[in-house]
N, C-alpha and C. Protein backbone atom coordinates (compact mmCIF):
# COMPACT_ATOMS: atom_id res chain seq x y z
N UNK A 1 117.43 61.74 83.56
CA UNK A 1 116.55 62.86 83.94
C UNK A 1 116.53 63.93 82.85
N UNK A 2 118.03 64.20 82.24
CA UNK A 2 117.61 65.12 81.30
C UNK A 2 116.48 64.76 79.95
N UNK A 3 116.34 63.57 79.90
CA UNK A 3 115.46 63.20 78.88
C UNK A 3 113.50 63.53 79.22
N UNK A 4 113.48 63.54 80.56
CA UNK A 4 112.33 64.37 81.24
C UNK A 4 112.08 65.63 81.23
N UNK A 5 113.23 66.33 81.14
CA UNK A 5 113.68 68.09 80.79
C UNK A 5 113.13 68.13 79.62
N UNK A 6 113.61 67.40 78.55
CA UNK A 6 113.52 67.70 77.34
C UNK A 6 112.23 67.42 77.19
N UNK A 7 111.37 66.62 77.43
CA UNK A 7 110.01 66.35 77.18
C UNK A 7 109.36 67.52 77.83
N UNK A 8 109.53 68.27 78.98
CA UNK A 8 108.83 69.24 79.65
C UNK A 8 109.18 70.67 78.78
N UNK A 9 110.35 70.43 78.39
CA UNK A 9 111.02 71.81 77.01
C UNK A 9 110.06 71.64 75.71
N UNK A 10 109.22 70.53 75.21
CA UNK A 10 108.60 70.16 74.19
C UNK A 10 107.12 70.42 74.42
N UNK A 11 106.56 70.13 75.51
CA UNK A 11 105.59 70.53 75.93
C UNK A 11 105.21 71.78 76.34
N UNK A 12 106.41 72.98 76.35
CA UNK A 12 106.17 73.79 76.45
C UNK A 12 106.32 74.94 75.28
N UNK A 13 107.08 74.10 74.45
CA UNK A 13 107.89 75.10 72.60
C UNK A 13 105.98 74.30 72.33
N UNK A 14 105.06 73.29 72.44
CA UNK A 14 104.25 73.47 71.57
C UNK A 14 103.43 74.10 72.05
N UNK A 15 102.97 74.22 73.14
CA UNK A 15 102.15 75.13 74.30
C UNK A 15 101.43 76.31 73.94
N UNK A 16 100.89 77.21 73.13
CA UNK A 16 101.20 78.66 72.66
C UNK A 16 100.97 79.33 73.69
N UNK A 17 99.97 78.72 74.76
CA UNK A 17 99.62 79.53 75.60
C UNK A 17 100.76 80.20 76.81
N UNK A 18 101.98 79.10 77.24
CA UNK A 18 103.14 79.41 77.92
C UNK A 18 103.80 80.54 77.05
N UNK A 19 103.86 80.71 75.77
CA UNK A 19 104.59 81.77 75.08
C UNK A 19 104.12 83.32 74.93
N UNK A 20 102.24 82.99 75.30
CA UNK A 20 101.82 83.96 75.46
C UNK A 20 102.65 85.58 76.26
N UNK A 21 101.66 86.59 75.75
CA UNK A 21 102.81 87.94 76.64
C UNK A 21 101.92 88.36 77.80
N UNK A 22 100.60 87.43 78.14
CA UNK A 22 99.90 87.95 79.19
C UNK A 22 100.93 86.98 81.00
N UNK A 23 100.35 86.82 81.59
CA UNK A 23 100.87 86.15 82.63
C UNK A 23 100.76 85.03 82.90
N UNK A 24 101.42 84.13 82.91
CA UNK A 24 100.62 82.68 82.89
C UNK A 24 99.88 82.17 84.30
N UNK A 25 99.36 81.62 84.30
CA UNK A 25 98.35 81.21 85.47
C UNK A 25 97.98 79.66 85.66
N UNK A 26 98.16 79.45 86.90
CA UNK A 26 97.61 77.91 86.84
C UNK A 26 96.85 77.73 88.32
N UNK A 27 95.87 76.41 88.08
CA UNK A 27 94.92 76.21 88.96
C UNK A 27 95.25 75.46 89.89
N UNK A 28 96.68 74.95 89.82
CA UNK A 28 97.43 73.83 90.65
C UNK A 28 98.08 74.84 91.91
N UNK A 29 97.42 74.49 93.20
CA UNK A 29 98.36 75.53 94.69
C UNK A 29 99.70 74.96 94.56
N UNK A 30 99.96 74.51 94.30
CA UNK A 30 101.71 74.19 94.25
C UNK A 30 102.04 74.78 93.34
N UNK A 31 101.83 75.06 91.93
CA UNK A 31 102.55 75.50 90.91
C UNK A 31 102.43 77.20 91.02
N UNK A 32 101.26 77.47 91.60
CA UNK A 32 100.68 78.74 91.98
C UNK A 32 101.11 79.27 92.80
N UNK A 33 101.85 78.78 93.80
CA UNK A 33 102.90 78.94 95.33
C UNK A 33 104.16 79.46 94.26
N UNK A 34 104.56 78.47 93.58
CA UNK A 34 105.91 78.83 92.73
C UNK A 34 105.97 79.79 91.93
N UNK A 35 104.95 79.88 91.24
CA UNK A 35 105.04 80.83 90.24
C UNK A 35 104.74 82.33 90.94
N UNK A 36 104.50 82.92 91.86
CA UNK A 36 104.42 83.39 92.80
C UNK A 36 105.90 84.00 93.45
N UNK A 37 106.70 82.87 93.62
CA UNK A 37 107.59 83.25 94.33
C UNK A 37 108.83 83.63 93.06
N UNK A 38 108.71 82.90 91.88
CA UNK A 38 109.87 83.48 91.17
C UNK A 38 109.27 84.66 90.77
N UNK A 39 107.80 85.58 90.81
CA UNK A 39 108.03 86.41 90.02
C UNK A 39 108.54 87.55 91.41
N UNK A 40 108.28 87.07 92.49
CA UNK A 40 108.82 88.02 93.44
C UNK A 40 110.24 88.22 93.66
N UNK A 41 110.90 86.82 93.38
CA UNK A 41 112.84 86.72 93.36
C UNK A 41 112.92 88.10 92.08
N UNK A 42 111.94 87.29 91.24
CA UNK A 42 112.28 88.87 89.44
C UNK A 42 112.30 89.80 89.94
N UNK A 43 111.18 90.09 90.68
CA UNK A 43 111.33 91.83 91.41
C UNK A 43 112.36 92.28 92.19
N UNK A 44 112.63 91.14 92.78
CA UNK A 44 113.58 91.37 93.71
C UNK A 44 115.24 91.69 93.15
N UNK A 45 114.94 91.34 92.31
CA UNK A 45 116.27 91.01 91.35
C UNK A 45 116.80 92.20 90.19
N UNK A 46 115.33 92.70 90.19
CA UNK A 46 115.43 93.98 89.38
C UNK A 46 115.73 94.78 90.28
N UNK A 47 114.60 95.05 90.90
CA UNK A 47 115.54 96.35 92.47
C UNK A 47 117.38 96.31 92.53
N UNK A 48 117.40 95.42 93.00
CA UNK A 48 118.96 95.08 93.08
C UNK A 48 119.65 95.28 91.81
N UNK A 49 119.59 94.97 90.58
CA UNK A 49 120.30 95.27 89.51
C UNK A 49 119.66 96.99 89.09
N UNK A 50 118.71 97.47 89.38
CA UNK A 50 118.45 99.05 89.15
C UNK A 50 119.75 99.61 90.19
N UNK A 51 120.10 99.26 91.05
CA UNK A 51 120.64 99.86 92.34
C UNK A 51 122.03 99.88 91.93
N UNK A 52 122.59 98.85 91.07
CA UNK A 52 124.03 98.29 90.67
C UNK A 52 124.21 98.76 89.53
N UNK A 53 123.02 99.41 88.85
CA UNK A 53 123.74 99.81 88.06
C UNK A 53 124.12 101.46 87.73
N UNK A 54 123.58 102.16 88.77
CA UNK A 54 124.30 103.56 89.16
C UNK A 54 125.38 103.53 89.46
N UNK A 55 125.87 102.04 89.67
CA UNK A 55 127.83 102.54 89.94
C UNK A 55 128.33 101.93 88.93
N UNK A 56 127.46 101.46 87.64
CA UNK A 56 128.51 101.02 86.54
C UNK A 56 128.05 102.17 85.38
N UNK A 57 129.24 102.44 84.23
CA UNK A 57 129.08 103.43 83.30
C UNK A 57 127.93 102.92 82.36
N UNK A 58 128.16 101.55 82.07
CA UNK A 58 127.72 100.99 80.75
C UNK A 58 125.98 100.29 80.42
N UNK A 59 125.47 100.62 81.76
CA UNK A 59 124.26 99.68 81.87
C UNK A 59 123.35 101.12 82.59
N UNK A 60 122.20 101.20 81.95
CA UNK A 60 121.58 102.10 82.84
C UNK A 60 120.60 101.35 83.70
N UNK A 61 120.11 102.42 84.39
CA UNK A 61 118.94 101.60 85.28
C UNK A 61 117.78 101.31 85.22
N UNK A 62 117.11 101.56 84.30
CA UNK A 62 115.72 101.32 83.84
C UNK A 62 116.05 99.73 82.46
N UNK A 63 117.32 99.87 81.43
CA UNK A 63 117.56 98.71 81.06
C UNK A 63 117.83 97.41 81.95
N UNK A 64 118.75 97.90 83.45
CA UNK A 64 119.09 97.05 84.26
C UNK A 64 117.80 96.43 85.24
N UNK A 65 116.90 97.19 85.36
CA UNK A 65 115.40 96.66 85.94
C UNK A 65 114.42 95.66 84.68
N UNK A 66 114.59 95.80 83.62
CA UNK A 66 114.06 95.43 82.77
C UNK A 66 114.67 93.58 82.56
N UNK A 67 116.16 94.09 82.61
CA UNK A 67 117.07 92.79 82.31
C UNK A 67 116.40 91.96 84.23
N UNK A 68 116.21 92.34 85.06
CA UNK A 68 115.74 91.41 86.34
C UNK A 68 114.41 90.99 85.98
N UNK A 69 113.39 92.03 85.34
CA UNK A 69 112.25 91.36 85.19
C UNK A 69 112.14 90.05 83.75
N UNK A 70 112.92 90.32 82.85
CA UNK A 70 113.64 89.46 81.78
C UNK A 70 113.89 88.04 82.25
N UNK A 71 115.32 88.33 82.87
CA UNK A 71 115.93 87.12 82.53
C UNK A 71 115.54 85.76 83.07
N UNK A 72 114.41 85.64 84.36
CA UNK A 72 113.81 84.45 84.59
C UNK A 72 112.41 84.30 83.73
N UNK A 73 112.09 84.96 82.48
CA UNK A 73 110.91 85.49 82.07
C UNK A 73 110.15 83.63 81.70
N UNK A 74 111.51 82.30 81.62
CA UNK A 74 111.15 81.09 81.62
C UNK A 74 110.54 80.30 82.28
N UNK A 75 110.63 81.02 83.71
CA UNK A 75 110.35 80.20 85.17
C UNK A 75 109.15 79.84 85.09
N UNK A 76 108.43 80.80 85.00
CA UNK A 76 106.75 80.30 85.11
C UNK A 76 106.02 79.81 84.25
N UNK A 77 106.51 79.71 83.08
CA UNK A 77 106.25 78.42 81.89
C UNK A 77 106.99 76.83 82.25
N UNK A 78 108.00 76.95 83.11
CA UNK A 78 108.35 75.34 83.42
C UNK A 78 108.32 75.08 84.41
N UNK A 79 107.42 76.20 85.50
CA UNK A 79 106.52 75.77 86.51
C UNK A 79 105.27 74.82 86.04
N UNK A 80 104.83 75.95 85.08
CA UNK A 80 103.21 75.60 84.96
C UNK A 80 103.27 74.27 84.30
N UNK A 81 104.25 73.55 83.33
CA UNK A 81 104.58 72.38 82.90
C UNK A 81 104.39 71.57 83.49
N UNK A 82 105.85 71.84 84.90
CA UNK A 82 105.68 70.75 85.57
C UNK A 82 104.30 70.41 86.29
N UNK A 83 103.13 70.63 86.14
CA UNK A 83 101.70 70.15 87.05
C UNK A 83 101.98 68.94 86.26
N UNK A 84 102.29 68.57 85.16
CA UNK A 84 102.14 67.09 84.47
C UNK A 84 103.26 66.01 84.94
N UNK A 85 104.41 66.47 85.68
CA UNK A 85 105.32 66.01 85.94
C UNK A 85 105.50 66.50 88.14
N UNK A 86 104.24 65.69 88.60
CA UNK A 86 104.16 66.08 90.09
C UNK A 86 105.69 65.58 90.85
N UNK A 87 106.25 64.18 90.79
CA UNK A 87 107.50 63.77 91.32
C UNK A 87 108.67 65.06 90.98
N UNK A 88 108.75 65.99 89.73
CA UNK A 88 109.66 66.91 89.93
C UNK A 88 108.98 68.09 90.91
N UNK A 89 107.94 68.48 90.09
CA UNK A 89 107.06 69.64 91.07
C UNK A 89 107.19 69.60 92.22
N UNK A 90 107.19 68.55 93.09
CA UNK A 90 107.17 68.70 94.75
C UNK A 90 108.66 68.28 95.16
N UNK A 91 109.42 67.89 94.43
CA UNK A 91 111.01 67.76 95.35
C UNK A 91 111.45 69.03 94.53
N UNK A 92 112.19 69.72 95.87
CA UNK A 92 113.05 70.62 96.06
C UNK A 92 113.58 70.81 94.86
N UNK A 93 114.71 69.63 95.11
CA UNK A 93 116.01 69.42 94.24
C UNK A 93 116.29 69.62 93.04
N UNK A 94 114.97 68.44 92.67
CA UNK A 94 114.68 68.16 91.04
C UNK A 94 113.67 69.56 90.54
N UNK A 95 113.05 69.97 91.35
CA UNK A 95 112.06 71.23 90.76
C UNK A 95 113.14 72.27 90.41
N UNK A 96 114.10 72.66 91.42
CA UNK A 96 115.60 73.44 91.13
C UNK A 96 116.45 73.04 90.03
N UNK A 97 116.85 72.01 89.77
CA UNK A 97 117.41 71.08 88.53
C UNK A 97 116.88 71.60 87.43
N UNK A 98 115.57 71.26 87.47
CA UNK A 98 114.79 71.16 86.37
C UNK A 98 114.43 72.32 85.49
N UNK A 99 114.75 73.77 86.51
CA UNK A 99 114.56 75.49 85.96
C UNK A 99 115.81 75.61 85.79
N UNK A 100 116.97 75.00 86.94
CA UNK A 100 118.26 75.57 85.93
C UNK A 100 118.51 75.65 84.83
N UNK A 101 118.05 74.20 84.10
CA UNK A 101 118.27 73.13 83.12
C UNK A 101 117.66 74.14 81.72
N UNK A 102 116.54 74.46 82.02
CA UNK A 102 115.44 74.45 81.04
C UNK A 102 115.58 76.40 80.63
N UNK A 103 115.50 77.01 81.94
CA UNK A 103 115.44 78.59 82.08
C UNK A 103 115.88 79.36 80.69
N UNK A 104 117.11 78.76 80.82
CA UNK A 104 117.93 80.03 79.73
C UNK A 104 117.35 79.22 78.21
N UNK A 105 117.05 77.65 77.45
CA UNK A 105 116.14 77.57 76.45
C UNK A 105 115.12 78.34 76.61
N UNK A 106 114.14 77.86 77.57
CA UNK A 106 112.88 78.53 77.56
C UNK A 106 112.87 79.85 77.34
N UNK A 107 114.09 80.78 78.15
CA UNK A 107 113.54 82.19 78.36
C UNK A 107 114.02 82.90 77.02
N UNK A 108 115.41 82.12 76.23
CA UNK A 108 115.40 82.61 74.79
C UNK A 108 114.32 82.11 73.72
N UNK A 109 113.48 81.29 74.05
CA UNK A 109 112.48 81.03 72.50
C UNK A 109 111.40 81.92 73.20
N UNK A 110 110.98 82.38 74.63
CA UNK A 110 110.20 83.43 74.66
C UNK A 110 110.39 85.23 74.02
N UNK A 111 111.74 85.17 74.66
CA UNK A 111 112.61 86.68 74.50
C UNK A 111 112.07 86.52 72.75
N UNK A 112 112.68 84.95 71.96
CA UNK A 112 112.43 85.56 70.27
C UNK A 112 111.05 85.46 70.15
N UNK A 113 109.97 85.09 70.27
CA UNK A 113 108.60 85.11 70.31
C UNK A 113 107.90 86.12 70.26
N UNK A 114 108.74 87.08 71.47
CA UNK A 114 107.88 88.11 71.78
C UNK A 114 109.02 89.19 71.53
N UNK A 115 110.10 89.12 70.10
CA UNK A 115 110.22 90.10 69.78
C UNK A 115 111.95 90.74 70.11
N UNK A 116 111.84 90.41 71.10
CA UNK A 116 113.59 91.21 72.07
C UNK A 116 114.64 89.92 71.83
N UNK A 117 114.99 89.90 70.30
CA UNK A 117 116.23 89.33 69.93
C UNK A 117 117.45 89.67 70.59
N UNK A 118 117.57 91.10 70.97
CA UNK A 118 118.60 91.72 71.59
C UNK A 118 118.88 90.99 73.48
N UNK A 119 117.88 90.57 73.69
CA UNK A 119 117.91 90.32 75.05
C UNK A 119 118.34 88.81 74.88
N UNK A 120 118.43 88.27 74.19
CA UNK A 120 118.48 86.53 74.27
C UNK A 120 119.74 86.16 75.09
N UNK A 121 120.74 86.65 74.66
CA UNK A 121 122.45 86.38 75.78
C UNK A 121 121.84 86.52 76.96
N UNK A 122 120.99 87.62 76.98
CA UNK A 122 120.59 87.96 78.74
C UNK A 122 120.12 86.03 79.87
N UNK A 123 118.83 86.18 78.71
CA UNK A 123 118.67 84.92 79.34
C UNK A 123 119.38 83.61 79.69
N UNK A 124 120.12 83.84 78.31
CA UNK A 124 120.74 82.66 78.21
C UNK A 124 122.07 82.41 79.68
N UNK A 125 122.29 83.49 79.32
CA UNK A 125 123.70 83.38 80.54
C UNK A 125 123.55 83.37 81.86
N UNK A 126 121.92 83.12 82.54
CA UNK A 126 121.39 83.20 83.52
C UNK A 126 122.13 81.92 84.55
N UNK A 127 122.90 82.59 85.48
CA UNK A 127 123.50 81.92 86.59
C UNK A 127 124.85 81.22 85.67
N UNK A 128 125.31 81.87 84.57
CA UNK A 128 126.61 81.61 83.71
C UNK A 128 127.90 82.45 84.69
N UNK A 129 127.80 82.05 85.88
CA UNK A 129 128.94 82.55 86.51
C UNK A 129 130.44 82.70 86.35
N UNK A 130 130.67 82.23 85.53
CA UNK A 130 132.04 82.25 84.76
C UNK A 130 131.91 83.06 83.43
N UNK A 131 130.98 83.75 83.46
CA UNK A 131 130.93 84.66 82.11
C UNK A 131 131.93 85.93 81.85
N UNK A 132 132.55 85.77 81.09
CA UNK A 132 133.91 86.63 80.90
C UNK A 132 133.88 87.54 79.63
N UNK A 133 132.57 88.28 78.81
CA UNK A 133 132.88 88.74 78.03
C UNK A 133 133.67 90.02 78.32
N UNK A 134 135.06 90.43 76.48
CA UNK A 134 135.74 91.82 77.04
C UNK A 134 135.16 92.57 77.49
N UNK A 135 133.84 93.37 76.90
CA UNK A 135 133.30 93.87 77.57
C UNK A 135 132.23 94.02 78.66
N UNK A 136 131.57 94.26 79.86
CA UNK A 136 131.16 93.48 80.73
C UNK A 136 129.69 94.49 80.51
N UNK A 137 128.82 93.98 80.10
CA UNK A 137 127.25 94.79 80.34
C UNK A 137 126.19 93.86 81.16
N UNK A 138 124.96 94.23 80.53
CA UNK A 138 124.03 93.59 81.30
C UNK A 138 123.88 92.66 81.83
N UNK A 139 123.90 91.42 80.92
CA UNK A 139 124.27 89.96 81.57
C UNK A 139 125.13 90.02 82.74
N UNK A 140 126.43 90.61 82.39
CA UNK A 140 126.95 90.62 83.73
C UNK A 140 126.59 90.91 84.80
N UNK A 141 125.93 92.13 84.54
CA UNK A 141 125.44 93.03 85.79
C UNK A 141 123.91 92.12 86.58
N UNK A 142 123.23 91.20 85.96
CA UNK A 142 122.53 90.84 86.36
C UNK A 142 123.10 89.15 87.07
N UNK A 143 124.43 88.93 86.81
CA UNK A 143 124.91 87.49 87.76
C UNK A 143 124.71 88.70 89.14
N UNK A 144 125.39 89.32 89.19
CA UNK A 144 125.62 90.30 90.66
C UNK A 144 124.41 90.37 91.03
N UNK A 145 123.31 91.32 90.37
CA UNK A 145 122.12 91.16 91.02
C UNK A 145 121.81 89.72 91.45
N UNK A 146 122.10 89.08 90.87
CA UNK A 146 121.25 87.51 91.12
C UNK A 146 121.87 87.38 92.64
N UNK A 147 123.11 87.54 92.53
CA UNK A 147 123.72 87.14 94.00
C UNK A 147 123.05 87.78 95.22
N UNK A 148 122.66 88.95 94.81
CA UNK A 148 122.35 90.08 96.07
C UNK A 148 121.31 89.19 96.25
N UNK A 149 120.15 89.22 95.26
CA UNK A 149 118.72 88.64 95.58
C UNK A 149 118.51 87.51 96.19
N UNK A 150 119.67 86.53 95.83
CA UNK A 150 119.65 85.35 96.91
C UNK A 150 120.23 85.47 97.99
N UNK A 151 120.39 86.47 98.41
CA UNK A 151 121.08 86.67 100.10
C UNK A 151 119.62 86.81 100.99
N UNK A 152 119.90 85.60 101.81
CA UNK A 152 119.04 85.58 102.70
C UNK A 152 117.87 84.00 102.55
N UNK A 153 118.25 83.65 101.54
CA UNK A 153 117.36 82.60 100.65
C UNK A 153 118.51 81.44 100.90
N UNK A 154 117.89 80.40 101.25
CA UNK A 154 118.35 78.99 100.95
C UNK A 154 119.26 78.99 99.26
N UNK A 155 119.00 79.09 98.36
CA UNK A 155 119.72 78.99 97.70
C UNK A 155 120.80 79.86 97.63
N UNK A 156 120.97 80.92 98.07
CA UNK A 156 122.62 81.44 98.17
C UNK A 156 123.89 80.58 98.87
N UNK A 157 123.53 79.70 99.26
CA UNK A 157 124.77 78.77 99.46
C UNK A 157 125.01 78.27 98.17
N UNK A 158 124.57 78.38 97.28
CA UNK A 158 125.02 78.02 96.39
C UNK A 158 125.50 78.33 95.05
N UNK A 159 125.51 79.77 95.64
CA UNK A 159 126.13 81.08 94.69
C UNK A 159 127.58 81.13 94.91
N UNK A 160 128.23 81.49 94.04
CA UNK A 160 130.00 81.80 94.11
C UNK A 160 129.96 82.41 94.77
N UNK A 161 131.29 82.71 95.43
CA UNK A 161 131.60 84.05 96.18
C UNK A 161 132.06 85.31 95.09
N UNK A 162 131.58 86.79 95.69
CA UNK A 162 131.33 87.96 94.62
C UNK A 162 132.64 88.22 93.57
N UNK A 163 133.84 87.07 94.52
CA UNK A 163 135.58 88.05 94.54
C UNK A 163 135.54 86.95 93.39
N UNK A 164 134.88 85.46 92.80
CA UNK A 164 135.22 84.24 92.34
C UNK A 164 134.27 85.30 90.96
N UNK A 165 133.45 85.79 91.18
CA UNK A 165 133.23 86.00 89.14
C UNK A 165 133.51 87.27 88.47
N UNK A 166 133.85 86.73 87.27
CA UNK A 166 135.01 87.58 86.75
C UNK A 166 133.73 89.47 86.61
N UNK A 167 132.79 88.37 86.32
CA UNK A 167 131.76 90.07 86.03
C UNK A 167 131.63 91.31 87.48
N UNK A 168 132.11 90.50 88.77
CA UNK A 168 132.15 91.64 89.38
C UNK A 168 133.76 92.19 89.57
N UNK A 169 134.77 91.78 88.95
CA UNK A 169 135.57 92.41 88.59
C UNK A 169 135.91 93.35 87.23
N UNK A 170 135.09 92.99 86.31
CA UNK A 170 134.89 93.81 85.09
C UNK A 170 134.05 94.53 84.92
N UNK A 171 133.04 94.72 86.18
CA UNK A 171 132.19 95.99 86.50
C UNK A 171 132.47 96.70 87.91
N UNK A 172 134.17 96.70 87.70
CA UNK A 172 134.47 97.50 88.74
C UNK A 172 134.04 97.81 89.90
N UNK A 173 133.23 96.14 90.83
CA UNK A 173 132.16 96.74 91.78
C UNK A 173 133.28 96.38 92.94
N UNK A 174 134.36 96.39 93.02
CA UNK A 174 135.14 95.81 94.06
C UNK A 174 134.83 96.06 95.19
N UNK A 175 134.52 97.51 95.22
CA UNK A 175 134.04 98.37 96.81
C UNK A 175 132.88 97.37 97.27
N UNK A 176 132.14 96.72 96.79
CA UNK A 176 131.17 95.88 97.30
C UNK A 176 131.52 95.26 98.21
N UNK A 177 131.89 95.15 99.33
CA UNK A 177 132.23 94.28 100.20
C UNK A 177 131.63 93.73 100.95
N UNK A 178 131.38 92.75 102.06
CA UNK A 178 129.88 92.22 103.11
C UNK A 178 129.06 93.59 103.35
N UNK A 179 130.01 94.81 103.59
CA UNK A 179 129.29 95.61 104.70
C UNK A 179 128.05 96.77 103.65
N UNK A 180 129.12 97.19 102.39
CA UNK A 180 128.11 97.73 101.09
C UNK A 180 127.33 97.02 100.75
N UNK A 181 127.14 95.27 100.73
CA UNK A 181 126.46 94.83 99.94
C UNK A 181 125.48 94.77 101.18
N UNK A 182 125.45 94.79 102.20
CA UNK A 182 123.94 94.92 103.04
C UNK A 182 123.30 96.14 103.07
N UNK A 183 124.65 97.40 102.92
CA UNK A 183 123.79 98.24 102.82
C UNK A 183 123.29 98.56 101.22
N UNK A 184 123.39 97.91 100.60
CA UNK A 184 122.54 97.97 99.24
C UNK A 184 121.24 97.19 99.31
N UNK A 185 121.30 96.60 100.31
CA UNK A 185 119.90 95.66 100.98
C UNK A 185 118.85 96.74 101.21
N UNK A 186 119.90 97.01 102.24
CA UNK A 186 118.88 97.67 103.23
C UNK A 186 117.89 99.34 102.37
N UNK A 187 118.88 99.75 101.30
CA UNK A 187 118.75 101.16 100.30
C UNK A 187 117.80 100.57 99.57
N UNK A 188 117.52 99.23 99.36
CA UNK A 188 116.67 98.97 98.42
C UNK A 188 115.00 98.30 98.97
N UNK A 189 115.54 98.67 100.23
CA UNK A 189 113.87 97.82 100.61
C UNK A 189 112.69 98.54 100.67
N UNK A 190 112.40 99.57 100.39
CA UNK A 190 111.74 100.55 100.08
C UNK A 190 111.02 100.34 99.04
N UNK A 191 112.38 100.45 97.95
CA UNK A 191 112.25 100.55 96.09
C UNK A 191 111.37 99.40 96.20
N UNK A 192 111.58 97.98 96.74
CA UNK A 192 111.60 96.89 96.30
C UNK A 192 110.22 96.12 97.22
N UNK A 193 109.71 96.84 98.05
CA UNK A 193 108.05 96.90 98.79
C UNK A 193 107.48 97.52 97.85
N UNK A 194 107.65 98.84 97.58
CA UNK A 194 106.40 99.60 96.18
C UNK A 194 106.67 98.89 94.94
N UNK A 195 107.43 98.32 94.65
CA UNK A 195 107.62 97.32 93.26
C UNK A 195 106.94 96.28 93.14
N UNK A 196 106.96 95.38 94.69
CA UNK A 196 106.15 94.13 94.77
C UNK A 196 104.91 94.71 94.43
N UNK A 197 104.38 95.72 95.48
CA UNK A 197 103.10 95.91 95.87
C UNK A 197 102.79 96.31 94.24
N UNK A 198 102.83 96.87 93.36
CA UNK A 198 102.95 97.69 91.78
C UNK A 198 102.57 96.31 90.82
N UNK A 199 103.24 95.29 91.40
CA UNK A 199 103.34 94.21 90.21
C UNK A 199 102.01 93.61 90.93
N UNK A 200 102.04 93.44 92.21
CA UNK A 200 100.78 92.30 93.14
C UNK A 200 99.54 93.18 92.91
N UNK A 201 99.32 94.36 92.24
CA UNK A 201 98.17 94.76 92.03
C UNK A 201 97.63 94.34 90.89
């Protein structure tokens, strides 16, 4: 299967139009359903990392909203791919496989494309849950967001638990516990309705 990855990674490094900085778009309702929903997880993901990062020193919050709208910036280029590859496109599994796989290439030859060399670790370390640099910044701060944003979503079963990565111990978020981290839910659903609605216009 990874040899299918790699052909869908090739089809998309020659693509210019996936590298483009406008939005990508496709005429396929399935790929159009998807691409759809990751850019709403992005939003969702930024809210939550803007919110996380008022309790850390080192990350502000307008970089930390930027790094949520960032770091899946791959997804909807190996959505729009897969229309050529329908057997991954419509299973679950393999459509999930297939963005883990590909995300953090894709989203660093976009990040250098369009300029933000500085952001490339970001992408790259996307769902790098064992990421341990000494010092703990953005990347880090955005595994945590990732976690918040999948609460409530089928795929959070399949997120670590918060106490298992080292980045929410090196961003001092310990106080996070079940009962803070809902109410960081609940503080953010506001932010995170005028954000959708901002981007869906």
């Amino acid at each position: 299967m990874d040899k299918v990855y790699e052909d869908v990674y090739l089809s998309i490094k020659n693509n210019k139009a996936f590298l483009s900085r406008t939005a990508f778009q496709s005429s396929n309702p399935t790929v159009k359903k998807q691409i759809k929903e990751a850019y709403q997880f992005s939003t969702k993901m930024a809210v939550m990392a803007c919110f996380l990062a008022e309790k850390v020193p080192n990350v502000t919050p307008s970089d930390a909203m930027l790094g949520g709208l960032f770091q899946d910036i791959g997804v909807p280029a190996i959505l729009g791919a897969l229309d050529k590859y329908p057997a991954i496109l419509k299973d679950d599994k393999l459509r999930k496989n297939c963005v883990d796989y590909l995300a953090p290439k894709v989203g660093a030859m976009i990040m250098k494309a369009w300029g933000f060399d500085d952001k490339v670790g970001l992408v790259l370390n996307r769902k790098n849950w064992q990421l341990d640099n000494e010092q703990a910044g953005l990347a880090e701060l955005m595994l945590i967001a990732r976690v918040h944003a999948m609460i409530g979503t089928p795929d959070f079963k399949g997120c670590p638990s918060l106490f298992k990565i080292p980045a929410f111990h090196k961003l001092s978020l310990g106080e996070l516990g079940p009962d803070n981290t809902f109410q960081v839910l609940v503080d953010s659903k506001q932010e995170l309705d005028e954000m959708q609605g901002l981007l869906a216009a």
